[in-house]
Protein backbone atom coordinates (compact mmCIF):
# COMPACT_ATOMS: atom_id res chain seq x y z
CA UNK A 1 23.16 29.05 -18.10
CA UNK A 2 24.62 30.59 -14.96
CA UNK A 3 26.21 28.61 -12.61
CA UNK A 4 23.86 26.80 -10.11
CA UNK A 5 24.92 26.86 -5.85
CA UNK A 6 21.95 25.54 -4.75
CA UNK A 7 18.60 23.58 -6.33
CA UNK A 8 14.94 22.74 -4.82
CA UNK A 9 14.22 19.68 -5.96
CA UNK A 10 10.24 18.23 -5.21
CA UNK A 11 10.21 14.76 -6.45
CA UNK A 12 7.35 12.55 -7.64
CA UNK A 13 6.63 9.70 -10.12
CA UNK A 14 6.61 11.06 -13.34
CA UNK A 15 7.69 14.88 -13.52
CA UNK A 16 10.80 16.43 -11.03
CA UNK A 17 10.19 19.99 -10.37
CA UNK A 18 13.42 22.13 -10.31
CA UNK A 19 14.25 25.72 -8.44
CA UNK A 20 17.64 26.57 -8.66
CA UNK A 21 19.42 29.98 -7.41
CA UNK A 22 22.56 31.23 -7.67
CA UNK A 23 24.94 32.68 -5.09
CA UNK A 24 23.15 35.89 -4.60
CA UNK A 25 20.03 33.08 -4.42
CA UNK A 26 18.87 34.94 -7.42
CA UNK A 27 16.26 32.40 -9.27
CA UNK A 28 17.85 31.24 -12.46
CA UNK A 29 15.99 28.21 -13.26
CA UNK A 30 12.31 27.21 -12.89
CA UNK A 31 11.91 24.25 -14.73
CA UNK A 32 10.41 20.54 -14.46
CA UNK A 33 11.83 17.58 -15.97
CA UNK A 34 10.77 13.89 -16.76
CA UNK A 35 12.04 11.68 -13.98
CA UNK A 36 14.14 9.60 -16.72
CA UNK A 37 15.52 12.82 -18.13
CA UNK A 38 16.52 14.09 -14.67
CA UNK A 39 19.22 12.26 -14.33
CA UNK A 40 20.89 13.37 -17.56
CA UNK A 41 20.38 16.68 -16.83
CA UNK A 42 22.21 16.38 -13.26
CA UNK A 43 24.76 14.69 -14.63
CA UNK A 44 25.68 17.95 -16.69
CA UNK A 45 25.41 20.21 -14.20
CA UNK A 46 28.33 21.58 -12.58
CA UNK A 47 28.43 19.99 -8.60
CA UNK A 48 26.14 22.04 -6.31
CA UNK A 49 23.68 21.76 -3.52
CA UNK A 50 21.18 19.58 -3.92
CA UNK A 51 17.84 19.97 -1.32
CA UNK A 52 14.83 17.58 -1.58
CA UNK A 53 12.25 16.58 0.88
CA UNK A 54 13.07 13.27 2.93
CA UNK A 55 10.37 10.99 1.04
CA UNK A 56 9.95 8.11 -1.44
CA UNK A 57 12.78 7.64 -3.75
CA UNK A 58 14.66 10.92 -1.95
CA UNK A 59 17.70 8.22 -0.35
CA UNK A 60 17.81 6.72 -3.58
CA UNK A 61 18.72 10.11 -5.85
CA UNK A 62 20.51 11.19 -2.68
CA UNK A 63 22.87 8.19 -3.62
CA UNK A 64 23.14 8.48 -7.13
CA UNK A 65 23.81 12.50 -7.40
CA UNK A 66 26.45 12.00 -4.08
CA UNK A 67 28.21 10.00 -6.93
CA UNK A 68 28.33 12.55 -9.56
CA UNK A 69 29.32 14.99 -7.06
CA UNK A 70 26.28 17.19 -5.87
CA UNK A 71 25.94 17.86 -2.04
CA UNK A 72 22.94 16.28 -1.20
CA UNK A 73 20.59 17.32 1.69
CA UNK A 74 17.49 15.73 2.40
CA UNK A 75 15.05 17.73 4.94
CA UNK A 76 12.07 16.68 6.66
CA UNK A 77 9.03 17.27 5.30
CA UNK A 78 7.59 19.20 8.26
CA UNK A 79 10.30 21.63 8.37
CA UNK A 80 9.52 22.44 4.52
CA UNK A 81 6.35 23.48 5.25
CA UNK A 82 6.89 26.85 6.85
CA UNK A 83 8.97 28.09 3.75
CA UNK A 84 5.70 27.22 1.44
CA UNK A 85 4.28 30.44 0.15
CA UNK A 86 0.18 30.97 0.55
CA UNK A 87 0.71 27.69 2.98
CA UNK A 88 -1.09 24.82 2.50
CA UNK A 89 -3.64 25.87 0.40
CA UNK A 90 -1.18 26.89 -2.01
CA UNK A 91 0.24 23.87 -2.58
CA UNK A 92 1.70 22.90 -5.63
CA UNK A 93 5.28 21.42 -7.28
CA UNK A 94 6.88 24.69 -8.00
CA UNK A 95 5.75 26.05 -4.93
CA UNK A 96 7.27 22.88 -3.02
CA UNK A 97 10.49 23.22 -5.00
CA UNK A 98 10.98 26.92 -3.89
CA UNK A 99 10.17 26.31 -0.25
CA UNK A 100 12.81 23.33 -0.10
CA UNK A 101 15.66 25.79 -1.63
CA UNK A 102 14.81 28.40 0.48
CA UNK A 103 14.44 25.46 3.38
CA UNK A 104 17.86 24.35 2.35
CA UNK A 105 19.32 27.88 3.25
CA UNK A 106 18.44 28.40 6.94
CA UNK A 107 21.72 28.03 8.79
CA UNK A 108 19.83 26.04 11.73
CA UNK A 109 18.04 23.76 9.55
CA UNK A 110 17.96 20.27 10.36
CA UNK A 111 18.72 17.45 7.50
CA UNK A 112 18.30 13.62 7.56
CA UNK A 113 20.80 11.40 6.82
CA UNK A 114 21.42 9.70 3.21
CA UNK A 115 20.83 5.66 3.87
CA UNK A 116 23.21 3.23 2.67
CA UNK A 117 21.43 0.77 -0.05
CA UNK A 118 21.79 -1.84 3.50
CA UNK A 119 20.05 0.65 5.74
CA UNK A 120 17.67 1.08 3.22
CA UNK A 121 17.15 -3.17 3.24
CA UNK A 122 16.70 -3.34 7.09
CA UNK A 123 14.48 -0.29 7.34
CA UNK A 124 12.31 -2.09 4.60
CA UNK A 125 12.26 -5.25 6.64
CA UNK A 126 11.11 -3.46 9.78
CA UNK A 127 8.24 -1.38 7.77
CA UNK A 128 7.24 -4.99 6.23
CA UNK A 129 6.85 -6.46 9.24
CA UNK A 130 4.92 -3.67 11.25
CA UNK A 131 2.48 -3.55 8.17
CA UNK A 132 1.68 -7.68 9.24
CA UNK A 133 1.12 -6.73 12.58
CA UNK A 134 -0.95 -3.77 11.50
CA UNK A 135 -2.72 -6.59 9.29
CA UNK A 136 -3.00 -9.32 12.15
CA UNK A 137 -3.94 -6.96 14.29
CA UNK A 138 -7.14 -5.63 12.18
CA UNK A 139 -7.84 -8.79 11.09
CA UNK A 140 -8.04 -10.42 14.76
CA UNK A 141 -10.36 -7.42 15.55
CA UNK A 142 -12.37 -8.55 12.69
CA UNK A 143 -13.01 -11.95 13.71
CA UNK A 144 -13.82 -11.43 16.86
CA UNK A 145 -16.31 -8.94 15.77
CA UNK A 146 -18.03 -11.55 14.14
CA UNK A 147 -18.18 -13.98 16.51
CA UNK A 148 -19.98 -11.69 18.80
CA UNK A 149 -22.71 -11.27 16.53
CA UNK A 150 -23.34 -14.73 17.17
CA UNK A 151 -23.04 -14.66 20.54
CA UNK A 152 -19.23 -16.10 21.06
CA UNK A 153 -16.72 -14.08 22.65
CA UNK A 154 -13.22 -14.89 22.95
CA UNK A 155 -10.40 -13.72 24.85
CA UNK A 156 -7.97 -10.37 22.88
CA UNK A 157 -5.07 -13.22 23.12
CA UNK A 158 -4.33 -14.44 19.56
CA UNK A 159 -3.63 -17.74 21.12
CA UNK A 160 -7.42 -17.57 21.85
CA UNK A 161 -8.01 -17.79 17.95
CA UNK A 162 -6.28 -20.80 17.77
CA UNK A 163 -9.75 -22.66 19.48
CA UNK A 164 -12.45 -20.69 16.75
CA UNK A 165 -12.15 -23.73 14.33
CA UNK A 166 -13.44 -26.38 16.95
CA UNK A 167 -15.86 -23.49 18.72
CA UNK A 168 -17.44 -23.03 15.07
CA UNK A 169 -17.32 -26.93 14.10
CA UNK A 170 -19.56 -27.71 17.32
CA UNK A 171 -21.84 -24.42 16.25
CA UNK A 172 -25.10 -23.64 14.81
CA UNK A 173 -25.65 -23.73 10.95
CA UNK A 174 -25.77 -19.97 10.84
CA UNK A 175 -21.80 -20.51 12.53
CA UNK A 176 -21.05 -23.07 9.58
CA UNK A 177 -21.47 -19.61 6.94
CA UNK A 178 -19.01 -17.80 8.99
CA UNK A 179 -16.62 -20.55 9.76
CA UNK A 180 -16.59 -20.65 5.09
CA UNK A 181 -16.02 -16.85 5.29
CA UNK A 182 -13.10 -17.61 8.04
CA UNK A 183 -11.31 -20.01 5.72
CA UNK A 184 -11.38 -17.82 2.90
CA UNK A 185 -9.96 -15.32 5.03
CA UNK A 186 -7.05 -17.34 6.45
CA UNK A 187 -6.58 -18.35 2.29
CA UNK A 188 -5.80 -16.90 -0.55
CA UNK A 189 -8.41 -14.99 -1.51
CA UNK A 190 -7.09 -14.51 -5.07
CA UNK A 191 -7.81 -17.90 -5.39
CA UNK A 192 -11.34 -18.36 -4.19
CA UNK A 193 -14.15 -19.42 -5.81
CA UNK A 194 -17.53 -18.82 -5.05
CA UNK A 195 -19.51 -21.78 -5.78
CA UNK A 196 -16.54 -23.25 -3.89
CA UNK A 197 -17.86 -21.67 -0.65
CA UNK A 198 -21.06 -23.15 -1.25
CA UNK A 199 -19.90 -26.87 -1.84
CA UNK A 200 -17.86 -26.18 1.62
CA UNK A 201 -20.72 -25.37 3.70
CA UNK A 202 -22.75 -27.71 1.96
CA UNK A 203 -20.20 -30.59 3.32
CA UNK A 204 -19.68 -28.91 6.91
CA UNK A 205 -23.74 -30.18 7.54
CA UNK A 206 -23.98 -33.30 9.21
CA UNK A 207 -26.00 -36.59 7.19
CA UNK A 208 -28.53 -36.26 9.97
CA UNK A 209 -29.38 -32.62 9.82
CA UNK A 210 -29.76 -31.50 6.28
CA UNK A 211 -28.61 -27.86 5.81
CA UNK A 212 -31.30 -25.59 5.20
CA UNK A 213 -29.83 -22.11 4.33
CA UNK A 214 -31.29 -18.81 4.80
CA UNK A 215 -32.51 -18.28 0.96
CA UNK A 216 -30.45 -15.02 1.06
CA UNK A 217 -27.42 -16.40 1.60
CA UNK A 218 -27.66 -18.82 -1.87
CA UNK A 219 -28.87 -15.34 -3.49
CA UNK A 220 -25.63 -13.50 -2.34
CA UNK A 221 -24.05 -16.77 -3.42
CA UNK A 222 -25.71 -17.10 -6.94
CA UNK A 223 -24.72 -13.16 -7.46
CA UNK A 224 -21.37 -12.95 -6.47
CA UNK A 225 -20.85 -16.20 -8.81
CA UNK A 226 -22.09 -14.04 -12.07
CA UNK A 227 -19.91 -11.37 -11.24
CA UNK A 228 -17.18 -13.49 -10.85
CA UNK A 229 -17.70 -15.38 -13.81
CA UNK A 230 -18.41 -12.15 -15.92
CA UNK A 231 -14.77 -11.11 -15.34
CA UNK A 232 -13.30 -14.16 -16.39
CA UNK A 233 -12.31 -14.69 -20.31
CA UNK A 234 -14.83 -16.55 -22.24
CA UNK A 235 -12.73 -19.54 -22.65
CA UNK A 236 -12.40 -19.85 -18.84
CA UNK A 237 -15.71 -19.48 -18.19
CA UNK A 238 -16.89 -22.54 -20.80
CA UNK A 239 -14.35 -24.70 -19.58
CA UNK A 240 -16.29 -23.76 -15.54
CA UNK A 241 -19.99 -24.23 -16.55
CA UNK A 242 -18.56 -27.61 -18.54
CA UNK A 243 -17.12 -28.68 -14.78
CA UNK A 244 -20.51 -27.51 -13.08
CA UNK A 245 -22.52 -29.32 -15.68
CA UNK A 246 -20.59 -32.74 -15.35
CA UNK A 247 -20.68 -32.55 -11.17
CA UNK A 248 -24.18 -32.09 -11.24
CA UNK A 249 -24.78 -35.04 -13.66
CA UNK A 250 -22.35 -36.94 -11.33
């Protein structure tokens, strides 16, 4: 094969998509490869440069063909875009892979940075930690929706939350079903168990007042139970309705 100056490379899970030109940036390779076969294949290639869009895995080949001695440029996906023939409705890995080499050619062209395997650790630690405070913030949103639909309203301060367990304990019966849902939510929900919810609520009713439930909510109750139970493996689910059989004799 002639020798390659500079490659296109669109990267994804499975399959790499290569476009590779030589100096006269005559195409001379169209090809795509296996993601476990692509490094073997760089690693025969004589050095060249090496252009790929700035996303998942991109810092991590950007490392490991810098060390077999390719010139690695990673560009920004929005500056790809342009070079895309037919635009976005032609949008497709060989069309990606040509737009990046051609991308890679502009002499004003703009490239990011290869992180170090450290930058790469603090960047994930940042990203972690915006995605709880994307969480906390959707899921303080969520709980004060719900307690306005029963007519409490609390400040937008989380330290406000900190007061819903005592608001709920001196609430209505209708308040008791929400303040079950709350503590699955705070939970782990992987862990939950429907009938589980029901026992809860059951012992949040005072000896005075017995609880008397809307029938709807024992329906949604009873049904989410089946389902859950019709996921678990039989021998799971024998060893349960023994449990629920003994507790109801106790």
């Amino acid at each position: 094969m002639e020798a390659v100056s500079r490659m296109g490379v669109d990267l994804a899970k499975r399959v790499t998509q290569l476009h590779c030109v030589n100096r006269q940036d005559r195409v001379i390779l169209r090809r795509s490869i296996s993601v476990d076969r692509f490094a073997e294949f760089m690693a025969r290639l004589q050095p060249c440069d090496v252009a790929m869009e700035a996303c998942a895995s991109a810092h991590h080949w950007a490392r490991k063909l810098t060390a077999m001695g390719h010139r690695v440029k990673l560009i920004t996906p929005q500056f790809v875009a342009p070079y895309r023939k037919g635009g976005a409705s032609c949008k497709n890995d060989a069309a990606d892979a040509e737009a990046i080499c051609e991308a890679a050619a502009r002499p004003r062209m703009r490239f990011v940075q290869v992180k170090t395997v450290e930058q790469q650790g603090v960047a994930t630690l940042h990203r972690l930690r915006q995605g709880w405070v994307e969480e906390r913030t959707a899921l303080i949103n969520r709980l004060r929706g719900l307690l306005a639909e029963f007519g409490i309203t609390i400040p937008q301060r989380i330290e406000a939350l900190r007061r819903v367990p005592e608001i709920l304990e001196d609430a209505a019966m209708s308040c008791r079903v929400l303040h079950a849902a709350l503590s699955i939510q705070r939970g782990n929900t992987s862990k939950f168990s429907i009938s589980g919810c029901g026992k809860w609520i059951e012992r949040s009713s005072s000896a005075q007042s017995k609880m008397t439930a809307p029938p709807a909510l024992w329906r949604c109750l009873e049904s989410a139970r089946s389902r859950q139970a019709q996921s678990l493996p039989p021998s799971e689910t024998r060893a349960r309705s023994r449990m629920a059989a003994n507790s109801r004799r106790g």
